[in-house]
C-alpha atoms as a PDB file:
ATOM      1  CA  UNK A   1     -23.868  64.534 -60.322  1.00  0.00           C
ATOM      2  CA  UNK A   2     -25.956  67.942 -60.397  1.00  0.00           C
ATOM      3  CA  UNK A   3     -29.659  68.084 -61.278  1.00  0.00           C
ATOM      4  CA  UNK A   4     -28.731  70.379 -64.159  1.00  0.00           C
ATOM      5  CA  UNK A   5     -26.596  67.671 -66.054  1.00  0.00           C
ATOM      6  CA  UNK A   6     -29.807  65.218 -65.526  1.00  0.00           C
ATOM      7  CA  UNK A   7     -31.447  67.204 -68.559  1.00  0.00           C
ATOM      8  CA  UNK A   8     -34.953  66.510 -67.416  1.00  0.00           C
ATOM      9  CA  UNK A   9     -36.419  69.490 -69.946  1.00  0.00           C
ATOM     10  CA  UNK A  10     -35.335  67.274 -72.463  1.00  0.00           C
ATOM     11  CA  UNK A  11     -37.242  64.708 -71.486  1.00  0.00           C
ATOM     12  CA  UNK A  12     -40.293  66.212 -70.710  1.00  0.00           C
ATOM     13  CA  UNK A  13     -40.940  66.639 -66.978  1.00  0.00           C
ATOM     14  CA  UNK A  14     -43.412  68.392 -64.720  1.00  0.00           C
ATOM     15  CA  UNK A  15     -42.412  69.226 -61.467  1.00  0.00           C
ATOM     16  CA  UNK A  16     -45.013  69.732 -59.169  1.00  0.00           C
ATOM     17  CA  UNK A  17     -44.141  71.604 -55.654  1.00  0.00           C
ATOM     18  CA  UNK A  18     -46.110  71.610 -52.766  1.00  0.00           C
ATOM     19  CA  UNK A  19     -45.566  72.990 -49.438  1.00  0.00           C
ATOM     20  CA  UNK A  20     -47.072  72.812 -45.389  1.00  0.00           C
ATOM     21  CA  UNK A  21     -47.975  76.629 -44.782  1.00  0.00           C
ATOM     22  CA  UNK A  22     -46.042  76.194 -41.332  1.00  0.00           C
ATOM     23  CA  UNK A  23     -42.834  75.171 -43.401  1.00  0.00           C
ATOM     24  CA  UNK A  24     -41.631  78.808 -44.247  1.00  0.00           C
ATOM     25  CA  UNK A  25     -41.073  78.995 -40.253  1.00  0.00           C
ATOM     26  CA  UNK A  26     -39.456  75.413 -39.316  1.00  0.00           C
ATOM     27  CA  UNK A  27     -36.202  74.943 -39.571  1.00  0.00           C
ATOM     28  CA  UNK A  28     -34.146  71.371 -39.601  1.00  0.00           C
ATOM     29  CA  UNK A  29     -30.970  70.057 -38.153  1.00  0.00           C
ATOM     30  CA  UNK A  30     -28.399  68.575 -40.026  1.00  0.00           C
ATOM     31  CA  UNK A  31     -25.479  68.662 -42.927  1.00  0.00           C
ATOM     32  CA  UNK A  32     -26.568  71.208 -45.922  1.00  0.00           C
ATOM     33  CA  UNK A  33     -24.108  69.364 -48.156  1.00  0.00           C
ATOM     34  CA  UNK A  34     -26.311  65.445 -47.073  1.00  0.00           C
ATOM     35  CA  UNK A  35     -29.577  67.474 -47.698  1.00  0.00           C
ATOM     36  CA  UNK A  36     -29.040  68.567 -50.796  1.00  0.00           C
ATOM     37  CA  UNK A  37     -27.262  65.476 -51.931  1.00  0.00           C
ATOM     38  CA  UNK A  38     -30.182  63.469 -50.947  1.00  0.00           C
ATOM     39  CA  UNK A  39     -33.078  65.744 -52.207  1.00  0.00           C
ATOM     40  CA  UNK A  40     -30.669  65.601 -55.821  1.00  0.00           C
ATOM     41  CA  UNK A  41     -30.342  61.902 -55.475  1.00  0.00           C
ATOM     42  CA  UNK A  42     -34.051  61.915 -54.784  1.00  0.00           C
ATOM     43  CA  UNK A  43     -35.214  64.297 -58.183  1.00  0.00           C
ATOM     44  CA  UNK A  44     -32.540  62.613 -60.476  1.00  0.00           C
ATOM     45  CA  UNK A  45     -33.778  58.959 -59.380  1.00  0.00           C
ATOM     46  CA  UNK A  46     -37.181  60.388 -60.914  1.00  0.00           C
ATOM     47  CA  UNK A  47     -36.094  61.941 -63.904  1.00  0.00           C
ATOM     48  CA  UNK A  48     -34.109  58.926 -64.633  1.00  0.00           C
ATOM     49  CA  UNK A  49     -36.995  56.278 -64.069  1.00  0.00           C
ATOM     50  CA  UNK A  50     -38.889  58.020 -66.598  1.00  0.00           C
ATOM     51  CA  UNK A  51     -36.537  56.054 -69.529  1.00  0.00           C
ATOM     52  CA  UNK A  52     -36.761  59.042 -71.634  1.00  0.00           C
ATOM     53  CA  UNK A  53     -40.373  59.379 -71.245  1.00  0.00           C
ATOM     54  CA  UNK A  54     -42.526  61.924 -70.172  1.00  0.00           C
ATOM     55  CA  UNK A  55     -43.697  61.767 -66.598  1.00  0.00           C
ATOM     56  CA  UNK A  56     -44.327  63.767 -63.418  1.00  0.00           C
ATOM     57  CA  UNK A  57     -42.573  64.119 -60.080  1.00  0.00           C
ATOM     58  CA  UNK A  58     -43.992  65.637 -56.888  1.00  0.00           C
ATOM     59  CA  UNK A  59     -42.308  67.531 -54.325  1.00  0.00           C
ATOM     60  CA  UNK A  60     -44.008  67.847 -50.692  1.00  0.00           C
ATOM     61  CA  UNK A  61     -42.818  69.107 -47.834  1.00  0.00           C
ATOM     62  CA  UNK A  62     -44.481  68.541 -44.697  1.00  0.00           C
ATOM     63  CA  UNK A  63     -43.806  69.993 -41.152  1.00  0.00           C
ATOM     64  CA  UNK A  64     -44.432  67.398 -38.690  1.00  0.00           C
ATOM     65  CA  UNK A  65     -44.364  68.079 -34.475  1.00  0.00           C
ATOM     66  CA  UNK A  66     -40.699  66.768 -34.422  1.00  0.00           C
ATOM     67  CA  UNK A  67     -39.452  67.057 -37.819  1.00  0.00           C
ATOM     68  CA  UNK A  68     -40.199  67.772 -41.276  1.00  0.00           C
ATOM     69  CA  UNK A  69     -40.460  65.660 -44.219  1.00  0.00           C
ATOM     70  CA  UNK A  70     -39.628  65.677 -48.006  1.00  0.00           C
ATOM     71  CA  UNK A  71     -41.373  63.453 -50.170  1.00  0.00           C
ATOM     72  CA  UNK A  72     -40.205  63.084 -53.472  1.00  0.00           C
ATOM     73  CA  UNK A  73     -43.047  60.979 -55.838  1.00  0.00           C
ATOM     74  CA  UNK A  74     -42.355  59.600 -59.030  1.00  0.00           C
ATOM     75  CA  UNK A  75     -44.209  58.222 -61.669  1.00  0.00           C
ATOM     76  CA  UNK A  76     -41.313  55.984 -63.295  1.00  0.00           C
ATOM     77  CA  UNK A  77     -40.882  52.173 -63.402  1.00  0.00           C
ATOM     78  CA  UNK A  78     -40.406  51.461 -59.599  1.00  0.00           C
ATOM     79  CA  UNK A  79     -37.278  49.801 -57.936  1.00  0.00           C
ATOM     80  CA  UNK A  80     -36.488  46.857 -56.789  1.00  0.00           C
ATOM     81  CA  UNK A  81     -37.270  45.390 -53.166  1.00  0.00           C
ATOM     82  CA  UNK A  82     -33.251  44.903 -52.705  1.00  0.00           C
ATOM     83  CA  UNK A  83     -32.346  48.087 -54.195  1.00  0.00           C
ATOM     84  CA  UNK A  84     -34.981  50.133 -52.077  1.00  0.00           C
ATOM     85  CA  UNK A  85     -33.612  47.898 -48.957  1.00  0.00           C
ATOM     86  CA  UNK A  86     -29.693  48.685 -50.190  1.00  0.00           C
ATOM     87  CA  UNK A  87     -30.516  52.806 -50.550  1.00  0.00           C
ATOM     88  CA  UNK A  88     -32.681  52.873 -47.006  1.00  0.00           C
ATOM     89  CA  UNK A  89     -29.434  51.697 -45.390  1.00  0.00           C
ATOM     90  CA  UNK A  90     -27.011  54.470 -46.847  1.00  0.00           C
ATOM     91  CA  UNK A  91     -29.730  56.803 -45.503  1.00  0.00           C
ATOM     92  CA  UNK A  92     -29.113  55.894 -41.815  1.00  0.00           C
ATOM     93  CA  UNK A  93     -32.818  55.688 -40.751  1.00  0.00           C
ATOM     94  CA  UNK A  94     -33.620  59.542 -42.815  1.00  0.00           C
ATOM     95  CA  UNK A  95     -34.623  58.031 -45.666  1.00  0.00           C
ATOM     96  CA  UNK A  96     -37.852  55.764 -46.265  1.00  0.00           C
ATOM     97  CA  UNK A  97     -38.437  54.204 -49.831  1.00  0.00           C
ATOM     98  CA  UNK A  98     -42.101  53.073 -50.844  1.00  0.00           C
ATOM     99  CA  UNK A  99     -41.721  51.716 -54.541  1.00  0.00           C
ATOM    100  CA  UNK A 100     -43.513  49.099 -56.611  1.00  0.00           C
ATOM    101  CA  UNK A 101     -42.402  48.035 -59.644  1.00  0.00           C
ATOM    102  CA  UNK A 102     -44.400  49.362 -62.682  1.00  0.00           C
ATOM    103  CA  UNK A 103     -45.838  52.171 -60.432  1.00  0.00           C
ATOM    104  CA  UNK A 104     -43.152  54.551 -59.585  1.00  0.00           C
ATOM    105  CA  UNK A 105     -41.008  55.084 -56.371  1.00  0.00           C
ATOM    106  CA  UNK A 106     -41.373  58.139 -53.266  1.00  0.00           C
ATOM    107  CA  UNK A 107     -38.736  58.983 -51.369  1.00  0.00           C
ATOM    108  CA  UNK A 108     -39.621  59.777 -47.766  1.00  0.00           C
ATOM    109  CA  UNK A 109     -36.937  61.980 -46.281  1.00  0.00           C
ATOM    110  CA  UNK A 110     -36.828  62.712 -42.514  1.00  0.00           C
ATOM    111  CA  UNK A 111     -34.941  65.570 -40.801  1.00  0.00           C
ATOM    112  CA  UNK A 112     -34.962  66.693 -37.186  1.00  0.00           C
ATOM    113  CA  UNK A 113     -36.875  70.188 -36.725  1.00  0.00           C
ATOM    114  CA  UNK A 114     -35.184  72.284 -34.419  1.00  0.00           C
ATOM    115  CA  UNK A 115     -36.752  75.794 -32.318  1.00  0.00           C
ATOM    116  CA  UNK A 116     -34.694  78.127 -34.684  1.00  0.00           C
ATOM    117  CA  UNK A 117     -31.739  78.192 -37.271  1.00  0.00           C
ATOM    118  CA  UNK A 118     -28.425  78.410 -35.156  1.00  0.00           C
END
């Protein structure tokens, strides 16, 4: 599903973006169509958690020595310990879930940071 049919202006929203200074020159190896699918899954997980309430998610991005790293924060309800473990797994060691029930969730997303874009 696409962020646009996750209707988060409905719901009230704020999206706050952040961004490592060094980021607009690092560049990461991988599959476009898995990044974007991940960064979606990541946002909509948020928007969702909120239960129709207003809340707040935070995007980071962080350039790292050997890779850089999305963090996507939410403010929602939190996931459970086996569905964190379950959605780590399908993210084949990218993907790092800190989440507590009641307190929201953050994505961690890892990507490989390569010289220059090939």
């Amino acid at each position: 599903m696409s962020l646009d049919k996750v209707s988060w202006e409905e719901r009230e929203i704020t999206f706050n973006f952040s961004e490592d200074q060094r980021a607009k020159f690092a560049f990461i190896k991988g599959d476009s169509i898995e990044f974007a699918r991940m960064i979606t899954n990541a946002i909509k997980n948020g928007v969702e958690a909120r239960e129709g309430e207003a809340g707040e998610i935070d995007v980071r991005e962080i350039v790292k020595l050997e890779e850089v790293e999305i963090r996507v924060k939410d403010n929602g309800q939190g996931m459970p310990k086996e569905m964190v473990e379950k959605i780590e797994k399908w993210g084949k060691g990218k993907l790092k879930i800190e989440s507590k029930e009641g307190e929201g969730t953050e994505f961690i997303l890892r990507f490989k940071k390569v010289d220059r874009a090939r």
